[in-house]
Protein backbone atom coordinates (compact mmCIF):
# COMPACT_ATOMS: atom_id res chain seq x y z
CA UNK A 1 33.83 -57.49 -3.72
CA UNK A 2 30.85 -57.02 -1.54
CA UNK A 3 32.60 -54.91 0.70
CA UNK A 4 33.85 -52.72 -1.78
CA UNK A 5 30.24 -51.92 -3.21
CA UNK A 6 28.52 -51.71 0.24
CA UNK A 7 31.58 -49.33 0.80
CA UNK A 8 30.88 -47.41 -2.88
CA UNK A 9 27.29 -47.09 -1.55
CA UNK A 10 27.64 -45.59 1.72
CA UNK A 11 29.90 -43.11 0.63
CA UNK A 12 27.69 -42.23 -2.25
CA UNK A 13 25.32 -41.95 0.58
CA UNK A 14 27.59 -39.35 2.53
CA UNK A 15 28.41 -37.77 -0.21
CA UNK A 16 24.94 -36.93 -1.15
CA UNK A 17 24.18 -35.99 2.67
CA UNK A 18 27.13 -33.43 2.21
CA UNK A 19 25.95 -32.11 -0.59
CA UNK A 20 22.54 -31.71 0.79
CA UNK A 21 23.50 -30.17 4.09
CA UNK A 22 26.11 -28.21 2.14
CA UNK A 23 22.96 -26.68 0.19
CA UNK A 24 20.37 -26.28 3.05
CA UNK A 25 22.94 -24.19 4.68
CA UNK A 26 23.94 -22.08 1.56
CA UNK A 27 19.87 -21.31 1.15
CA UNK A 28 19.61 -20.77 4.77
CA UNK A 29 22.47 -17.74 4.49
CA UNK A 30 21.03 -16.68 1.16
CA UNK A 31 17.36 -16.17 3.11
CA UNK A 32 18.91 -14.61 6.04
CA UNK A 33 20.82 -12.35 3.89
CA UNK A 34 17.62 -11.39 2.00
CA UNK A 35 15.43 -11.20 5.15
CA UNK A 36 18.64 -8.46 6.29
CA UNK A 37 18.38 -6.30 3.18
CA UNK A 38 14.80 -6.30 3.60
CA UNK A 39 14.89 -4.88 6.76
CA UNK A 40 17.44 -2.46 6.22
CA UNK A 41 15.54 -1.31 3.01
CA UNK A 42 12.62 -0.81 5.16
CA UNK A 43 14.66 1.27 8.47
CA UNK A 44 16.77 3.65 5.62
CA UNK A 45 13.29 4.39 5.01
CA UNK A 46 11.90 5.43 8.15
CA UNK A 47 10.30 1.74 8.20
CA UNK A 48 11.58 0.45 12.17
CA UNK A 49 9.29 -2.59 12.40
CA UNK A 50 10.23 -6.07 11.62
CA UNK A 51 9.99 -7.81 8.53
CA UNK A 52 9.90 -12.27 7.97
CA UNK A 53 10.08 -13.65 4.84
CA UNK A 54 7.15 -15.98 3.78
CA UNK A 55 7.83 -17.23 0.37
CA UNK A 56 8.79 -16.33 -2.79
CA UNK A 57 6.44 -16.34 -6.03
CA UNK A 58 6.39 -15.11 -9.58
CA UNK A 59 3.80 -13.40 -10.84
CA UNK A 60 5.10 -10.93 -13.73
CA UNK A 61 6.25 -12.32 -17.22
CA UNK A 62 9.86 -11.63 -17.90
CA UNK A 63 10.75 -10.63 -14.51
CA UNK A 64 12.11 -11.16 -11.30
CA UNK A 65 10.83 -13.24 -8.31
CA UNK A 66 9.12 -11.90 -5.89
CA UNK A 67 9.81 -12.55 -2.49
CA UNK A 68 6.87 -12.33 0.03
CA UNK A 69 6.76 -11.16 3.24
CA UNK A 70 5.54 -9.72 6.37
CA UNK A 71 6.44 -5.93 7.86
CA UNK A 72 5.79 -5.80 11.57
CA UNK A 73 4.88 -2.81 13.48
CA UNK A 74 3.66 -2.21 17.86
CA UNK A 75 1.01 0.59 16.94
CA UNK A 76 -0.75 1.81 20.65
CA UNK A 77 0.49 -1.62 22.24
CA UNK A 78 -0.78 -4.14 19.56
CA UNK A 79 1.05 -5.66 16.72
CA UNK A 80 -0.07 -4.94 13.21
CA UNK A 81 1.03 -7.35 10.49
CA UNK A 82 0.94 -6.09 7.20
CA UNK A 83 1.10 -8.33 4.03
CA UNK A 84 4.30 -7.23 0.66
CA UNK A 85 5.54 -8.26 -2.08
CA UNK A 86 8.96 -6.92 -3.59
CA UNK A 87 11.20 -8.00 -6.50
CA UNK A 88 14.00 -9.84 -5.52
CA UNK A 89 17.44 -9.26 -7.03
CA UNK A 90 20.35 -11.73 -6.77
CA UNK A 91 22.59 -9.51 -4.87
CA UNK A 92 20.19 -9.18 -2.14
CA UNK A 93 20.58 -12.49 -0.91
CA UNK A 94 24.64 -12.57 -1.09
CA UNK A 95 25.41 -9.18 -0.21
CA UNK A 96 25.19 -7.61 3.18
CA UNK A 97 23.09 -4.22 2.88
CA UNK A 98 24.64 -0.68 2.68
CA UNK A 99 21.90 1.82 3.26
CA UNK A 100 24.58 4.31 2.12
CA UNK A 101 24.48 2.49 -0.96
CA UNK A 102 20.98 1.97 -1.18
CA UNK A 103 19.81 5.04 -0.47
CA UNK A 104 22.73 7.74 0.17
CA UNK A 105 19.97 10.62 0.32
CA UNK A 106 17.91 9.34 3.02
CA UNK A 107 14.65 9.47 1.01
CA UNK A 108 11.35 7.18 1.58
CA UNK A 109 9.57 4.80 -0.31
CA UNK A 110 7.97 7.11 -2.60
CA UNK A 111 10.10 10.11 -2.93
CA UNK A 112 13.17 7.78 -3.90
CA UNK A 113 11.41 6.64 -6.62
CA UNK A 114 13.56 6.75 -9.99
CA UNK A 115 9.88 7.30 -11.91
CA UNK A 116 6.43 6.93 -11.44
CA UNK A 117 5.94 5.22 -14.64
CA UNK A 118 5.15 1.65 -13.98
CA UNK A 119 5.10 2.30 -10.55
CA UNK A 120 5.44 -0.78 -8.12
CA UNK A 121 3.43 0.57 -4.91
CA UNK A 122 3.69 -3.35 -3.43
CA UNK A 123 6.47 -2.47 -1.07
CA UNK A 124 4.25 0.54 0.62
CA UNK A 125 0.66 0.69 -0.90
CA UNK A 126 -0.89 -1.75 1.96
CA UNK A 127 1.24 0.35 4.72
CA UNK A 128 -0.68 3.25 3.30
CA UNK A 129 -3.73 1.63 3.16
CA UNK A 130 -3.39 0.03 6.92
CA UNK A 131 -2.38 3.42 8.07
CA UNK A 132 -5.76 4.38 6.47
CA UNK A 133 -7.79 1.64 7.80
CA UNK A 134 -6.33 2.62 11.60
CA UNK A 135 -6.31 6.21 11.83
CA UNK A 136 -7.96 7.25 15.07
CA UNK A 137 -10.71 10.15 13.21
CA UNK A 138 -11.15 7.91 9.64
CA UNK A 139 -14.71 6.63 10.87
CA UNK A 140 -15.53 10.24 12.36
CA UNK A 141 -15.05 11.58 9.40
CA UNK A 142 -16.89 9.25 7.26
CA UNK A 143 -19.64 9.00 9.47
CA UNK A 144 -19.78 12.84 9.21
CA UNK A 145 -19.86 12.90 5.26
CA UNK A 146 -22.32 10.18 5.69
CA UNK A 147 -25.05 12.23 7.15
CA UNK A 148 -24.29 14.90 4.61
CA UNK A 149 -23.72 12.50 1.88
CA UNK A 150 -27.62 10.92 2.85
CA UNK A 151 -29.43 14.48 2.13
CA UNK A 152 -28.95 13.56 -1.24
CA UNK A 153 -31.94 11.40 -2.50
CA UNK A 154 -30.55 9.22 -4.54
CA UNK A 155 -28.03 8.87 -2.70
CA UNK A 156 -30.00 7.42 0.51
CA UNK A 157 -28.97 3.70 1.66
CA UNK A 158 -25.30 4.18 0.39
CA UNK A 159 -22.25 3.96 2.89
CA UNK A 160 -18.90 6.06 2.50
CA UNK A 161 -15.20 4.91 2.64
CA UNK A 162 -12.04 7.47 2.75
CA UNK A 163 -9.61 5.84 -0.01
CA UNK A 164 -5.86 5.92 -1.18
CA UNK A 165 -5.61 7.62 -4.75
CA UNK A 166 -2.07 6.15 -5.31
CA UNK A 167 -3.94 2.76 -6.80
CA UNK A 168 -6.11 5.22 -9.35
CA UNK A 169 -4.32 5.53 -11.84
CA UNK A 170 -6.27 9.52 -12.94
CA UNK A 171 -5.93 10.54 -8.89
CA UNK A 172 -2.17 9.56 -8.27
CA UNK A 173 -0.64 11.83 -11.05
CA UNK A 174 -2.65 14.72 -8.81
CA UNK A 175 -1.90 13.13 -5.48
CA UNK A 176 1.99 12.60 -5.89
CA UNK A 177 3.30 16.00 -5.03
CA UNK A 178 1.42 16.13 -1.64
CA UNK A 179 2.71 12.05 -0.79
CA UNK A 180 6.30 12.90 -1.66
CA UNK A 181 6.16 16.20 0.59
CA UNK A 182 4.91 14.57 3.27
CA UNK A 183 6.68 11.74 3.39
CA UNK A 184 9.59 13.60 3.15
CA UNK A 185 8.34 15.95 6.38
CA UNK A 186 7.67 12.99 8.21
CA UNK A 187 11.57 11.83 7.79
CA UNK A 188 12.45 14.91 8.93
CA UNK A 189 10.46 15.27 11.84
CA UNK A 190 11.05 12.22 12.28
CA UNK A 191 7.69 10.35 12.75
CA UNK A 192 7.98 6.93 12.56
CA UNK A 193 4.81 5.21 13.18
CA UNK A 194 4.01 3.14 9.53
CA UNK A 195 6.87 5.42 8.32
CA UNK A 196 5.02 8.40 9.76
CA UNK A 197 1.66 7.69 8.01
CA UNK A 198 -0.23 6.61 10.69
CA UNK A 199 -2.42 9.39 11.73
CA UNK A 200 -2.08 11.58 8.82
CA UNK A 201 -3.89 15.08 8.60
CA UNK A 202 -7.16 13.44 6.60
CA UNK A 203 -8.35 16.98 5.35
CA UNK A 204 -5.28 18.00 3.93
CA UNK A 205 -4.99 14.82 2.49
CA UNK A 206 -8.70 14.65 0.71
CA UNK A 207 -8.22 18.65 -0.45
CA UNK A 208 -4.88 17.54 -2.32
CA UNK A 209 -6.16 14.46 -3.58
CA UNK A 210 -4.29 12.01 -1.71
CA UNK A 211 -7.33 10.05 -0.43
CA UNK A 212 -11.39 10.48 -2.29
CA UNK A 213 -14.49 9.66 -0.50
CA UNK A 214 -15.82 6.67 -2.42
CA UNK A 215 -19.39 6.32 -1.97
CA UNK A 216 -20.71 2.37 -2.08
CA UNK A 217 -24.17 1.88 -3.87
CA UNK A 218 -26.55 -0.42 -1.70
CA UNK A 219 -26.39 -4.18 -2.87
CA UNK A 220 -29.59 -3.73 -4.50
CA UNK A 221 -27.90 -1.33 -7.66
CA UNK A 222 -26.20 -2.67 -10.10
CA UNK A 223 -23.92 -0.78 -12.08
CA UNK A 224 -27.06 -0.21 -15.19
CA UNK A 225 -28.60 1.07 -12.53
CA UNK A 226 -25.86 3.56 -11.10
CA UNK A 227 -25.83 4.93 -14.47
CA UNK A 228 -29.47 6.61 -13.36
CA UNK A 229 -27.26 8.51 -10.77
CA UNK A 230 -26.09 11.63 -11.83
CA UNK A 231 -23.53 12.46 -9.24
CA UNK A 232 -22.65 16.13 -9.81
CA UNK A 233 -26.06 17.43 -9.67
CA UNK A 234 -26.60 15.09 -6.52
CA UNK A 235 -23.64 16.47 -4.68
CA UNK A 236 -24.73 19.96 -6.02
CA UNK A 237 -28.30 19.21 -4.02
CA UNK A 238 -26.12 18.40 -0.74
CA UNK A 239 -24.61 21.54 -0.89
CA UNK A 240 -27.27 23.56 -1.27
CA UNK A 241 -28.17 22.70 2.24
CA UNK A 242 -24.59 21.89 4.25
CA UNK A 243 -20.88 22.17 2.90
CA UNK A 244 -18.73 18.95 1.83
CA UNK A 245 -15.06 18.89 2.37
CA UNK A 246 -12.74 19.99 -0.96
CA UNK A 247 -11.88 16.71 -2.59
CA UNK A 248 -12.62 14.16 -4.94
CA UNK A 249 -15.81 12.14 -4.60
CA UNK A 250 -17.11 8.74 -6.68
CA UNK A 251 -19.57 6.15 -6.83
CA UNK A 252 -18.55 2.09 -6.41
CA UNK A 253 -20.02 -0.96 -6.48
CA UNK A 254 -18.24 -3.95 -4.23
CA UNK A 255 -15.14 -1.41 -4.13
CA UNK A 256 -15.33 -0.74 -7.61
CA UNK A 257 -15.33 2.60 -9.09
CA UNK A 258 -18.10 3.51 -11.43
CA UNK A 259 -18.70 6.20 -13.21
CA UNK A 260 -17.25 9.68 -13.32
CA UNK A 261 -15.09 10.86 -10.13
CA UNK A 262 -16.71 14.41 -9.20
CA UNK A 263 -14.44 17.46 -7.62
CA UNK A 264 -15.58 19.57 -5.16
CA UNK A 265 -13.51 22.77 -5.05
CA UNK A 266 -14.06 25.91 -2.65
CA UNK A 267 -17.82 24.38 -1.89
CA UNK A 268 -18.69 24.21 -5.29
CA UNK A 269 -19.30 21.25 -8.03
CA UNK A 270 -15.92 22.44 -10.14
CA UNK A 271 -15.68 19.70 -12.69
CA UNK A 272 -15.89 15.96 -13.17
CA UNK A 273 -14.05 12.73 -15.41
């Protein structure tokens, strides 16, 4: 009788160790499988780098996972690792990927949107915004409208950072004609650095309101204070005495936009929000 339940046991035991290994393995395909998709999402796209799945997470009510994950890319010899998020869908982790499924027209991240209405950017915004944050003439440029920017009086003691408009909500409705077209070019042309954003024409860019020139208030201004600032006239005073780029300019405190955003259009103050 002993030997019966000692036998029971240890092939409950084995049983259960089946099972177990049976369902390691199965999650082990199912991550592979996703971790595949992934990256063939990313090359159909004009994305070549790498991509490892970190985790998974769920953040938005009635909605899928998310899976999170890292897209790897050699830029000028280094590696730059660039933090995602995506929603995951069932099928991605038990079917193989068919780009000409996926995406039979060969379009990119943002042109093969299906709408811009409750737009998702997580899959590209931080490529955008690392392709911002490394592009060889970004601190030329801002250290130019610096200068320029510091002629202003009250306006003395800020500092100035070239931004993406495709996380403002009033800039990307303007901005997503000129992001479509030239993500779409760079397909074509075939530039595949970050997709082909790295080293994107910055002046084009700012004149078609793809990036703004944010302008961070010293620590010591609050935002009652910025409210003191009047922004058009103070960018009016500027050019009376040297020329600012076309574009869209605003004031921020600790990143944060304050106050209206101000256009400058053929050297002149042409309206502001």
């Amino acid at each position: 009788m002993r030997g019966r339940l000692k036998k029971m046991k240890s092939d409950k035991k084995k049983s259960c160790l089946v099972f177990l290994i049976f369902f390691a393995l199965l999650g082990f395909c199912f991550y592979k499988n996703l971790e595949s998709n992934l990256k063939g999402f990313y090359a159909s796209r004009n994305y070549h780098g790498s991509v490892q799945i970190k985790g998974f997470s769920w953040e938005r009510e009635n909605d899928a996972p998310d899976v999170n994950y890292v897209y790897t890319e050699k830029i000028n010899g280094k590696n730059i690792s660039i933090p995602l998020k995506k929603s995951v869908q069932f099928k991605q982790m038990v079917m193989p990927y068919f780009a000409q499924l996926d995406n039979p027209k060969d379009k990119g991240l943002i042109s093969g949107l299906a709408s811009y209405i409750d737009l998702d950017s997580r899959p590209f915004l931080p490529i955008i915004e690392k392709a911002l944050e490394l592009h060889p003439e970004r601190k030329q440029m801002e250290n130019k409208l610096l200068n320029k920017i510091h002629q202003a009086s009250d306006l003395k003691g800020t500092s100035i950072h070239l931004k993406e408009s495709i996380s403002d909500n009033l800039l990307f409705g303007k901005s997503e004609s000129w992001y479509t077209r030239y993500e779409a070019q760079s397909i074509e042309e075939k530039r595949t650095k970050l997709g082909g954003w790295y080293g994107f024409p910055l002046k084009d860019a700012l004149a078609n309101d793809a990036i703004y020139v944010q302008i961070e208030l010293p620590e010591h201004i609050d935002q009652f204070d910025s409210l003191d600032i009047d922004l058009p006239e103070e960018l009016k005073s500027v050019l009376q005495q040297t020329s600012l780029p076309d574009g869209y300019y605003s004031l921020a405190i600790d990143g944060e936009r304050v106050g209206k955003i101000v256009e400058i259009k053929k050297g002149k103050v042409e309206d502001w929000r």
